[in-house]
C-alpha atoms as a PDB file:
ATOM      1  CA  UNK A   1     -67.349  17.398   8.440  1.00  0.00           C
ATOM      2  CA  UNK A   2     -66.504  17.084  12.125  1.00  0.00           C
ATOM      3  CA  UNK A   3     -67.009  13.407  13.330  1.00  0.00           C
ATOM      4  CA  UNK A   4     -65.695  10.762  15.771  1.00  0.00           C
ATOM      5  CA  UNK A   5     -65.225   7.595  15.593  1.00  0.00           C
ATOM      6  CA  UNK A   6     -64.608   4.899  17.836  1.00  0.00           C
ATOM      7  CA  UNK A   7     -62.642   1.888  18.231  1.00  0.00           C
ATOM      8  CA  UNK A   8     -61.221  -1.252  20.470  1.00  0.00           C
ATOM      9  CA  UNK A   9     -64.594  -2.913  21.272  1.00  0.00           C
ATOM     10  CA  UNK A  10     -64.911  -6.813  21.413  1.00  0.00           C
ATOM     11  CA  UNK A  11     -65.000  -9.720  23.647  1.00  0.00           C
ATOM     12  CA  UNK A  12     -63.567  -9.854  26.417  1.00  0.00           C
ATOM     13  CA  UNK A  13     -63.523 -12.592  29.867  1.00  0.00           C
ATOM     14  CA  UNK A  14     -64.129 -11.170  33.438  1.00  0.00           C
ATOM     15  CA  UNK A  15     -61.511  -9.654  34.929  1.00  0.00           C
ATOM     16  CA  UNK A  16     -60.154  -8.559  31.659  1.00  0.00           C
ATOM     17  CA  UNK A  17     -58.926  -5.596  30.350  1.00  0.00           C
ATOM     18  CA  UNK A  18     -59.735  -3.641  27.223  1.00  0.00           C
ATOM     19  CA  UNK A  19     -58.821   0.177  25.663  1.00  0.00           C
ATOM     20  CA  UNK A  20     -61.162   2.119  23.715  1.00  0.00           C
ATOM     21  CA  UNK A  21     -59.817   5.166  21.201  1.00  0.00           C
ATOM     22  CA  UNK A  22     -61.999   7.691  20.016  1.00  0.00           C
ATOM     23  CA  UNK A  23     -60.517  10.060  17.299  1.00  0.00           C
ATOM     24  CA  UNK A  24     -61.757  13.270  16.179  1.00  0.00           C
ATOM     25  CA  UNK A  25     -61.792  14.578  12.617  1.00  0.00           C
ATOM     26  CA  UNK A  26     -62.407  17.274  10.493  1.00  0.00           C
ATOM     27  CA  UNK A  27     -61.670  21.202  10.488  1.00  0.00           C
ATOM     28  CA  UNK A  28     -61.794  21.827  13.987  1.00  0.00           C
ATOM     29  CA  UNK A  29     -60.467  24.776  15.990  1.00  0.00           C
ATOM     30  CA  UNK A  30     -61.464  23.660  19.356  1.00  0.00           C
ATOM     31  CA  UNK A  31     -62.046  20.489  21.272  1.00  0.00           C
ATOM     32  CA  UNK A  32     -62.845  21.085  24.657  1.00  0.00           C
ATOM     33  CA  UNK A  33     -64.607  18.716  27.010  1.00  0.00           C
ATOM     34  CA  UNK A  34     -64.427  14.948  25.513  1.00  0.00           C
ATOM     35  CA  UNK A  35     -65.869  11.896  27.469  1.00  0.00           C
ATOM     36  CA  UNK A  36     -67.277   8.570  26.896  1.00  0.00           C
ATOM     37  CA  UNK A  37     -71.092   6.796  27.823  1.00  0.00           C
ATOM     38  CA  UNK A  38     -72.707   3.535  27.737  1.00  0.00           C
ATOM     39  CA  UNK A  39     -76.069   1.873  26.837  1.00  0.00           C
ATOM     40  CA  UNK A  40     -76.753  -1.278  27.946  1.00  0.00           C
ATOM     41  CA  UNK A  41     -79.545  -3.043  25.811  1.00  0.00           C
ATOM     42  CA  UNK A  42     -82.756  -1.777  27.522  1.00  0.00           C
ATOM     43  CA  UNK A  43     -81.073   1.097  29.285  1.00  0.00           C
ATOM     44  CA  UNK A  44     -80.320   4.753  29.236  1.00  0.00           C
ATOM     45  CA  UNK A  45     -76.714   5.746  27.934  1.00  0.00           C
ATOM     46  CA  UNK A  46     -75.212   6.701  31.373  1.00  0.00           C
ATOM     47  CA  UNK A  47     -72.028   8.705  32.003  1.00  0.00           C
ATOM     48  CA  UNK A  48     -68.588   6.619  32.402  1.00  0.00           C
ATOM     49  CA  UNK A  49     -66.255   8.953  32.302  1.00  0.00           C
ATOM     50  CA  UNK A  50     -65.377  13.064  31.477  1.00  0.00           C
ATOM     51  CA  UNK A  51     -62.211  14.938  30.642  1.00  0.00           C
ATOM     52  CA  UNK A  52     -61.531  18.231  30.240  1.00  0.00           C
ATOM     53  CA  UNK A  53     -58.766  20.230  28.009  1.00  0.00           C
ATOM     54  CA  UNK A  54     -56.546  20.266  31.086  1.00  0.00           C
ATOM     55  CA  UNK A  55     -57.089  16.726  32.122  1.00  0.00           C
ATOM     56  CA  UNK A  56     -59.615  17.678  34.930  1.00  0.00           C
ATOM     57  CA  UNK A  57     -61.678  13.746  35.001  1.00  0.00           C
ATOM     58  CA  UNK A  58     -64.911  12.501  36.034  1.00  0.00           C
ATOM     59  CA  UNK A  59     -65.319   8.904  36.676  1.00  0.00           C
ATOM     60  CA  UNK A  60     -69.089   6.811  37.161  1.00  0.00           C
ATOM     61  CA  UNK A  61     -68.939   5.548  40.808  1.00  0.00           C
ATOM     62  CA  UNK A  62     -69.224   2.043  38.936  1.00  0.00           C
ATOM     63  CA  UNK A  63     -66.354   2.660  37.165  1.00  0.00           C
ATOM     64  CA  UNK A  64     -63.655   4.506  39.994  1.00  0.00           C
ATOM     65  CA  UNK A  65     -60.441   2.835  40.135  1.00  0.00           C
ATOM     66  CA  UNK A  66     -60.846   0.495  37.221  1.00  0.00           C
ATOM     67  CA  UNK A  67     -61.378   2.623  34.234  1.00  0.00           C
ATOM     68  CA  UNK A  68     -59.360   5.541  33.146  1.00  0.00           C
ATOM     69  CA  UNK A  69     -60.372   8.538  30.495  1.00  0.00           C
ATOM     70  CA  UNK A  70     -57.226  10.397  29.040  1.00  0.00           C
ATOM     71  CA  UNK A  71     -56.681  12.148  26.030  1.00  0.00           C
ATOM     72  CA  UNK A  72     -53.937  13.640  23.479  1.00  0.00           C
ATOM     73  CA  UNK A  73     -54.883  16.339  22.455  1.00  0.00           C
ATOM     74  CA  UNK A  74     -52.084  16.861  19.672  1.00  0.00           C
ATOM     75  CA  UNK A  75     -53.667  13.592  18.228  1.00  0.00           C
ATOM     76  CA  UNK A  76     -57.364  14.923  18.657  1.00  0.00           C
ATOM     77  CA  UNK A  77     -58.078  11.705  20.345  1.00  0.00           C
ATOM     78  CA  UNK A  78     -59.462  10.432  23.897  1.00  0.00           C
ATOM     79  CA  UNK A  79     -58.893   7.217  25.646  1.00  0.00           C
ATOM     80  CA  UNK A  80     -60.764   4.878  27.648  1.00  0.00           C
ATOM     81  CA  UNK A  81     -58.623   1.969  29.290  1.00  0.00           C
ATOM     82  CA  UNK A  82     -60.886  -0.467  31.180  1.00  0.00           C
ATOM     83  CA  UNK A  83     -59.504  -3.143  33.617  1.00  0.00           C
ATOM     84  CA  UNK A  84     -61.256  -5.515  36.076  1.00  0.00           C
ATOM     85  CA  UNK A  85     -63.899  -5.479  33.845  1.00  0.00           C
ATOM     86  CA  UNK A  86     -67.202  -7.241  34.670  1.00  0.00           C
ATOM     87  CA  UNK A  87     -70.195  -8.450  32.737  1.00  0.00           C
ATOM     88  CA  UNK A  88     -71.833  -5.498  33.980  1.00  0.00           C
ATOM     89  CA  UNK A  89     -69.655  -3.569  31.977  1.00  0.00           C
ATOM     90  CA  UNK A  90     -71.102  -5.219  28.737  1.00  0.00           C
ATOM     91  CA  UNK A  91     -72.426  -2.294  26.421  1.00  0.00           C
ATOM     92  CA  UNK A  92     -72.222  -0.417  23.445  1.00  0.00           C
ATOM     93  CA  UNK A  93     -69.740   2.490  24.419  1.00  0.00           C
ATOM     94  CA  UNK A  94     -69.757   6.235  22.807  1.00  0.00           C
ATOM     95  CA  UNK A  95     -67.464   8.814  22.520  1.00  0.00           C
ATOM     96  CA  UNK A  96     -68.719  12.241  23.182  1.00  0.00           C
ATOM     97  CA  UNK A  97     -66.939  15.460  22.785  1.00  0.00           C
ATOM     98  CA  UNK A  98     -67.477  19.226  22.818  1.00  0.00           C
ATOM     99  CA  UNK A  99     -66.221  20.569  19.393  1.00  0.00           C
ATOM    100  CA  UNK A 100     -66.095  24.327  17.950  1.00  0.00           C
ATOM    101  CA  UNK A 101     -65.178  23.703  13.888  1.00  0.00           C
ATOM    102  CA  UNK A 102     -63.520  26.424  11.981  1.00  0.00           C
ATOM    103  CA  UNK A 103     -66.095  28.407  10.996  1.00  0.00           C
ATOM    104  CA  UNK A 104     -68.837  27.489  12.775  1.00  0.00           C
ATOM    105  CA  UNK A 105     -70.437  27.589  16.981  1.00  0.00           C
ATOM    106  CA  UNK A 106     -69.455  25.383  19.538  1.00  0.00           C
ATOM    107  CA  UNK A 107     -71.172  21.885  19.447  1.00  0.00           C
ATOM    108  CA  UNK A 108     -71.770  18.326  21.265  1.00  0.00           C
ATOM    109  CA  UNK A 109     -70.553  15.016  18.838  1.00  0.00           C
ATOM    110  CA  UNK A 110     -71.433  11.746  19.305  1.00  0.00           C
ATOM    111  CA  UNK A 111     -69.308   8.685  17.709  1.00  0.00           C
ATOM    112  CA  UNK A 112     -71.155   5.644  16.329  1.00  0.00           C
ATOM    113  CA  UNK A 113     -70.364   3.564  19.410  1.00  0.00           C
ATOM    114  CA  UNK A 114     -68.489   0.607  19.635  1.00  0.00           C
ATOM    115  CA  UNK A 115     -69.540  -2.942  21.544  1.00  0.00           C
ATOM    116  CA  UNK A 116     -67.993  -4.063  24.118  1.00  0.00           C
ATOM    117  CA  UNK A 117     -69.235  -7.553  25.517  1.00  0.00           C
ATOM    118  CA  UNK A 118     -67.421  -8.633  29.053  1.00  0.00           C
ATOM    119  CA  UNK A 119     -68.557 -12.536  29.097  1.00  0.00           C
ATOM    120  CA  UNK A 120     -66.622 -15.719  29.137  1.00  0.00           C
END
């Protein structure tokens, strides 16, 4: 029942900006650590950026100082706002998030990604 879903992918030209939302859903007591990767085609799904329930954040060294992660919790949703953004950046991004539902453990969630292509 728990899921999340992303959204705010597309094209975008260098030097751009773009923000990504990722909501969470379902019967959930908890969300603790949320967060949100990349996969390149042909490449791992790396780290971008981490945030903890008291805003504690983690940034990619290819990322610092152009993206930022931030979240509300009251809305059960995290951020990603991405600026100077390069081709590099091109990739399908995912949410991520540490969830404990009513009634059931602690678990990780992944959202169905969303594509964001940096390219002019």
């Amino acid at each position: 029942q728990v899921r999340l879903v992303e959204s705010g992918g597309g094209l975008v030209q260098p030097g751009g900006s773009l923000g990504l939302s990722c909501a969470a859903s379902g019967s959930i007591l908890i969300i603790s650590n949320m967060g949100w990767y990349r996969q390149a085609p042909g490449k791992p799904r790396d780290l971008v950026a981490t945030i903890t329930s008291t805003g504690t954040t983690n940034y990619a060294d290819s990322v610092k100082g152009r993206f930022t992660i931030s979240r509300d919790n009251a809305k059960r949703r995290v951020y990603l706002q991405m600026n100077s953004l390069n081709p590099e950046d091109t990739a399908v991004y995912y949410c991520n998030a540490d969830i404990r539902p009513l009634g059931y453990a602690p678990s990780n969630y992944w959202g169905q990604g969303t594509q964001v292509t940096v390219s002019s």
